[in-house]
N, C-alpha and C. Protein backbone atom coordinates (compact mmCIF):
# COMPACT_ATOMS: atom_id res chain seq x y z
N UNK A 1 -5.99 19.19 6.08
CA UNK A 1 -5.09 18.59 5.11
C UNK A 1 -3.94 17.91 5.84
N UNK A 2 -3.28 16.83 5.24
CA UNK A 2 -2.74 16.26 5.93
C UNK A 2 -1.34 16.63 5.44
N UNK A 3 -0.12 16.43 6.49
CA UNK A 3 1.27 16.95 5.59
C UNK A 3 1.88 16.08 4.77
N UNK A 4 2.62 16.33 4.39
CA UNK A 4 3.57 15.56 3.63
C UNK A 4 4.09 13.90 4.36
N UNK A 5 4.85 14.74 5.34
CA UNK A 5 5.32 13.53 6.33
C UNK A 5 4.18 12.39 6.76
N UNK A 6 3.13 13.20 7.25
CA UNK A 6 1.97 12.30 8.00
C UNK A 6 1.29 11.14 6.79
N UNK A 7 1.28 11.92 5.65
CA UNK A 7 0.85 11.03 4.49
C UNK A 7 2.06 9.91 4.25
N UNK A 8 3.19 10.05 4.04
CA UNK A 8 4.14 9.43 3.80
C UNK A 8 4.09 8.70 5.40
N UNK A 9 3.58 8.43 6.37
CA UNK A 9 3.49 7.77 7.54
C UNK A 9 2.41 6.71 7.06
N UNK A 10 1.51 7.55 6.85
CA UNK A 10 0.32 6.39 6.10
C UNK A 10 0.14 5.59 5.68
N UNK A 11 1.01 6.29 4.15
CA UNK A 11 1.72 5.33 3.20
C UNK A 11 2.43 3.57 3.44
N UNK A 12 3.21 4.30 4.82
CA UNK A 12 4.19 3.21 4.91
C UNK A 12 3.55 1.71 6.15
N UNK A 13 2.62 2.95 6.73
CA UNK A 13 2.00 1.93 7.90
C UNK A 13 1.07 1.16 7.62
N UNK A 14 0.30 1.72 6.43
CA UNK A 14 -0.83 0.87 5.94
C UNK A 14 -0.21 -0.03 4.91
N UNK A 15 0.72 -0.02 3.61
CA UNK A 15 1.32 -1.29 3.13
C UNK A 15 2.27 -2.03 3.97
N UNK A 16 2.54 -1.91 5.06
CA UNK A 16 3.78 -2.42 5.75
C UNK A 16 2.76 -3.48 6.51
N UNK A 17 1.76 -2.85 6.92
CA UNK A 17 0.22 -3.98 7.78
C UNK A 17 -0.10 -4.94 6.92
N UNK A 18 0.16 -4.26 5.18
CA UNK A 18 -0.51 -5.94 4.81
C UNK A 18 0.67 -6.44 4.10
N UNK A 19 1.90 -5.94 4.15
CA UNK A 19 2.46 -7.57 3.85
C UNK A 19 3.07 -8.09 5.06
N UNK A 20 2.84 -8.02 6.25
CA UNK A 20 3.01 -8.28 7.72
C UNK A 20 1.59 -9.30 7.70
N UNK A 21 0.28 -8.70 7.01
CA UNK A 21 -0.57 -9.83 7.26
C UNK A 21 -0.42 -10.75 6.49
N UNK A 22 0.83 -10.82 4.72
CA UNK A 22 0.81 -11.70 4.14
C UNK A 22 1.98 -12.20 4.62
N UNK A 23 2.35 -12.18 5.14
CA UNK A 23 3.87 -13.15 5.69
C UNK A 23 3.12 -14.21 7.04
N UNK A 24 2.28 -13.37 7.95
CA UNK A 24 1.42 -14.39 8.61
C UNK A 24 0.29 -15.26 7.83
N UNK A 25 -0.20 -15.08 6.88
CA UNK A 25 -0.63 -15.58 6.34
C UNK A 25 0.09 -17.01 5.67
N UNK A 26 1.58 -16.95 5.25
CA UNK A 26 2.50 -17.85 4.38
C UNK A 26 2.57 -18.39 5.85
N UNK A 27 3.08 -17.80 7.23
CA UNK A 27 3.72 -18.75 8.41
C UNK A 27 2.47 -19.76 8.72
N UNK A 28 1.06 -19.12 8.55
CA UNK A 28 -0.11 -20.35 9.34
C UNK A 28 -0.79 -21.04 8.23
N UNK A 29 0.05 -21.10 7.20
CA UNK A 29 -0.35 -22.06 6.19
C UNK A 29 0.93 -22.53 4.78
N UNK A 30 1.58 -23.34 6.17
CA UNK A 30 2.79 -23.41 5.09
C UNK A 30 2.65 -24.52 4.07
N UNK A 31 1.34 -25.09 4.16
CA UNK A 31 1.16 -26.20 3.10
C UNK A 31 0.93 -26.11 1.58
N UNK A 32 0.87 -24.75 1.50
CA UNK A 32 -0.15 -24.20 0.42
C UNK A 32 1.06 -23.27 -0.42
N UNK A 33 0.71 -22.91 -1.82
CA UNK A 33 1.40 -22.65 -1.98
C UNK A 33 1.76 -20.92 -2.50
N UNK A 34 2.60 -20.32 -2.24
CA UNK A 34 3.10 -18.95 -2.10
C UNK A 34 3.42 -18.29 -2.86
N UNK A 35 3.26 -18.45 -4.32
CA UNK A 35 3.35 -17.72 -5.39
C UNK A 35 2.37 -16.45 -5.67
N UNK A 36 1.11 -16.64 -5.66
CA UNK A 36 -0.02 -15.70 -4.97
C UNK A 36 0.68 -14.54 -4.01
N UNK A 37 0.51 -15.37 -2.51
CA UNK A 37 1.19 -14.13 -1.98
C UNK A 37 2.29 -13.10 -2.25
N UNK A 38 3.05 -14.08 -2.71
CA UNK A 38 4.89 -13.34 -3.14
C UNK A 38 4.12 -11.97 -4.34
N UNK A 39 2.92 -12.43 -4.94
CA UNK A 39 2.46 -11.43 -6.39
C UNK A 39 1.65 -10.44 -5.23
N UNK A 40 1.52 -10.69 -4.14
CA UNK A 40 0.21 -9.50 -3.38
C UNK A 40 2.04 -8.56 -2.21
N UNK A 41 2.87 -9.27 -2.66
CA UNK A 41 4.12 -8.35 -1.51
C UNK A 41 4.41 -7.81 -2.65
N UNK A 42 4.98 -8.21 -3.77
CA UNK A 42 5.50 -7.15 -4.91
C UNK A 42 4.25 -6.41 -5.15
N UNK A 43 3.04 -6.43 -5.28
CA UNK A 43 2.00 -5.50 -5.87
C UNK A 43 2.47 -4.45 -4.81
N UNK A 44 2.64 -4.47 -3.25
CA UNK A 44 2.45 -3.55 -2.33
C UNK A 44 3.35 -2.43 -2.48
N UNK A 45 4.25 -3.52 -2.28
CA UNK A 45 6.06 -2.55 -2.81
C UNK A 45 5.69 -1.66 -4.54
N UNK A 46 5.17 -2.43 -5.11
CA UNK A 46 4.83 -1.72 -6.14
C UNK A 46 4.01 -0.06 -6.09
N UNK A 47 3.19 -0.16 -5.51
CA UNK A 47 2.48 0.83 -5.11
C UNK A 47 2.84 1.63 -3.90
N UNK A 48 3.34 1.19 -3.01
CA UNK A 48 4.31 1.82 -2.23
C UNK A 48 5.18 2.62 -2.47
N UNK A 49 5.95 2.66 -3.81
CA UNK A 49 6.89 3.08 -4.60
C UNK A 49 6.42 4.38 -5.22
N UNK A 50 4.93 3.62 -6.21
CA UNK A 50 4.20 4.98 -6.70
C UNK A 50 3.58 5.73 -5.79
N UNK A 51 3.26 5.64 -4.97
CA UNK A 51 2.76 6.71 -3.96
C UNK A 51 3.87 7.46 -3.27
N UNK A 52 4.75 7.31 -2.84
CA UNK A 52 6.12 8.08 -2.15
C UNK A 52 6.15 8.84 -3.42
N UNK A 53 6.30 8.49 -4.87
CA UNK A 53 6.84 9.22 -5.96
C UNK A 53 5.90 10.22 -6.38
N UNK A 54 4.64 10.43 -6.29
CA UNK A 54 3.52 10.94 -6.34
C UNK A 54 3.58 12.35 -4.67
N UNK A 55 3.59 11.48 -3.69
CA UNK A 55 3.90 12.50 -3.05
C UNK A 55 5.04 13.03 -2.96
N UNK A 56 6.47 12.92 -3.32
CA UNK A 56 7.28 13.74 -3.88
C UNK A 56 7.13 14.32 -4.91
N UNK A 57 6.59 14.10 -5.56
CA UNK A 57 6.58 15.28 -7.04
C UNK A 57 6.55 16.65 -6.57
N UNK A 58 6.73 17.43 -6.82
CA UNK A 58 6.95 18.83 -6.52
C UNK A 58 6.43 20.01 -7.58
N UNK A 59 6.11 19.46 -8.76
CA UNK A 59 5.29 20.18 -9.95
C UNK A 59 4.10 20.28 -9.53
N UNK A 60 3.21 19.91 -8.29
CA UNK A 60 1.96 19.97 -8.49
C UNK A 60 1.25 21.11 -7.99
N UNK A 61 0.26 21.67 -8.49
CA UNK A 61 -0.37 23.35 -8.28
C UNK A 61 -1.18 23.77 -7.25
N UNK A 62 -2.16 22.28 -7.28
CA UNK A 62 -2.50 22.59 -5.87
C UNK A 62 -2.39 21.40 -4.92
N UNK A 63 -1.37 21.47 -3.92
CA UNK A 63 -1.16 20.21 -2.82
C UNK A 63 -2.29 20.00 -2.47
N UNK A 64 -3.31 20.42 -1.86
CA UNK A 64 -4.41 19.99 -0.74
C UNK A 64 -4.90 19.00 -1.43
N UNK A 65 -5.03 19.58 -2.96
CA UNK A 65 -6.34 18.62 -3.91
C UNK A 65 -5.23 17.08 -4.19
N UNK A 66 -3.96 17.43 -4.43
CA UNK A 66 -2.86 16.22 -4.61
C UNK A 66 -3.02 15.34 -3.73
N UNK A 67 -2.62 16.01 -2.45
CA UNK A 67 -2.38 14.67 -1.29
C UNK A 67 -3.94 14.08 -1.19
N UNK A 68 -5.13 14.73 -1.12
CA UNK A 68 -6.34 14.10 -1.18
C UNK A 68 -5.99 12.63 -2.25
N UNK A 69 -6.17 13.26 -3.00
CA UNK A 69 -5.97 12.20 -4.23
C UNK A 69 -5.36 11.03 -3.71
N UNK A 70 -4.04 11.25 -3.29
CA UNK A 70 -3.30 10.34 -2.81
C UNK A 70 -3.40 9.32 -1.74
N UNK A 71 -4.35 10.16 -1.02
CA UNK A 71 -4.89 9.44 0.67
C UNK A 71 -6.33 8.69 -0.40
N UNK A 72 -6.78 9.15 -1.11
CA UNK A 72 -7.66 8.26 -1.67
C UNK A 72 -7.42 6.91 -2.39
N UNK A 73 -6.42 7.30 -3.07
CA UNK A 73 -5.58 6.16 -3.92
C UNK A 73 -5.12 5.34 -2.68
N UNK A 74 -4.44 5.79 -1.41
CA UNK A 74 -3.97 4.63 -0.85
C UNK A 74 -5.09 3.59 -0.48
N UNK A 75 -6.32 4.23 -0.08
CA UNK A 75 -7.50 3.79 0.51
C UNK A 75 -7.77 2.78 -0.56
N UNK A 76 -8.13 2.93 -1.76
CA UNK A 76 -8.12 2.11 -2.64
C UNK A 76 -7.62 0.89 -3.32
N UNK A 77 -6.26 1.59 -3.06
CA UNK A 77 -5.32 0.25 -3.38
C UNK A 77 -5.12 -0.83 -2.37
N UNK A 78 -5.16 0.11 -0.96
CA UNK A 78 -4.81 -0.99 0.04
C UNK A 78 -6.55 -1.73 0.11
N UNK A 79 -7.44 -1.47 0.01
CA UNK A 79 -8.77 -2.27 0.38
C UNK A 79 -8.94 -3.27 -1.10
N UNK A 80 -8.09 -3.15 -2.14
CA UNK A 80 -7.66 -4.16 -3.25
C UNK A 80 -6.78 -5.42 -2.80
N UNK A 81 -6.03 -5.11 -2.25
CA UNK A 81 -4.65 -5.59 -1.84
C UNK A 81 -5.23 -6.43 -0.45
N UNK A 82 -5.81 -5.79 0.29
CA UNK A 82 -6.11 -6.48 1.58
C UNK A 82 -7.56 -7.85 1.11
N UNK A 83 -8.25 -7.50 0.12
CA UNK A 83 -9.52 -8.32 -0.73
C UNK A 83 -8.73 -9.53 -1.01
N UNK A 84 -7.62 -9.18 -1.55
CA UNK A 84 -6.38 -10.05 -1.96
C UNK A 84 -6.06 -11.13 -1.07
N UNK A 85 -5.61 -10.72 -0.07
CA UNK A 85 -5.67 -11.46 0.90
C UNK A 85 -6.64 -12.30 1.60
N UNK A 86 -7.52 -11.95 1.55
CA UNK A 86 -8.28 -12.53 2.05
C UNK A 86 -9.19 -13.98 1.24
N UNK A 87 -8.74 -13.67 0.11
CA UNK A 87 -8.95 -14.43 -1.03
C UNK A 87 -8.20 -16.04 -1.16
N UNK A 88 -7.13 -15.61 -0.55
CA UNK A 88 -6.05 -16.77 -0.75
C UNK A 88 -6.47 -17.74 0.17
C-alpha cells in the first residue's frame, strides 16, 4: 500500500507532467490556437484538486481499499487527459 505522502507525490508528478507537456505543446505550435489546451490545464488542476481532497478525507474505513481507488482514478484520469493531448 502506498502512503499518504507517496500518493500525494504521484498525484502531483503525474498532473504536473502533463500540463508541462501542454505548455510544450502551446511553445512548438504557436500558430494554432490555445483554447483547447487552456480547457486540458484547468481539467488537470481540476482533478488535481479532487484527488488531494479525496486523499485527505479522513472519514474513510478502510485506507488501503481508498488510496487504491485513488491511484486508480489517477491512472484514469491522467491516460484521459494525456489522450487529450495528443489529440490537439
Amino acid at each position: 500500500m502506498a502512503n499518504k505522502r507517496d500518493l500525494k507525490k504521484d498525484i502531483n508528478y503525474v498532473l504536473g507532467d502533463i500540463i508541462e507537456a501542454v505548455y510544450i505543446w502551446e511553445l512548438t505550435n504557436p500558430d494554432k490556437d490555445t483554447k483547447k489546451s487552456e480547457k486540458i490545464i484547468d481539467e488537470a488542476i481540476d482533478t488535481f484538486d479532487d484527488l488531494i481532497a479525496k486523499v485527505n478525507d479522513r472519514s474513510v474505513e478502510n485506507k488501503k481499499q481508498h488510496f487504491k481507488a485513488i491511484n486508480r482514478e489517477l491512472e484514469d484520469r491522467g491516460r484521459a487527459l494525456i489522450d487529450k493531448i495528443n489529440a490537439l
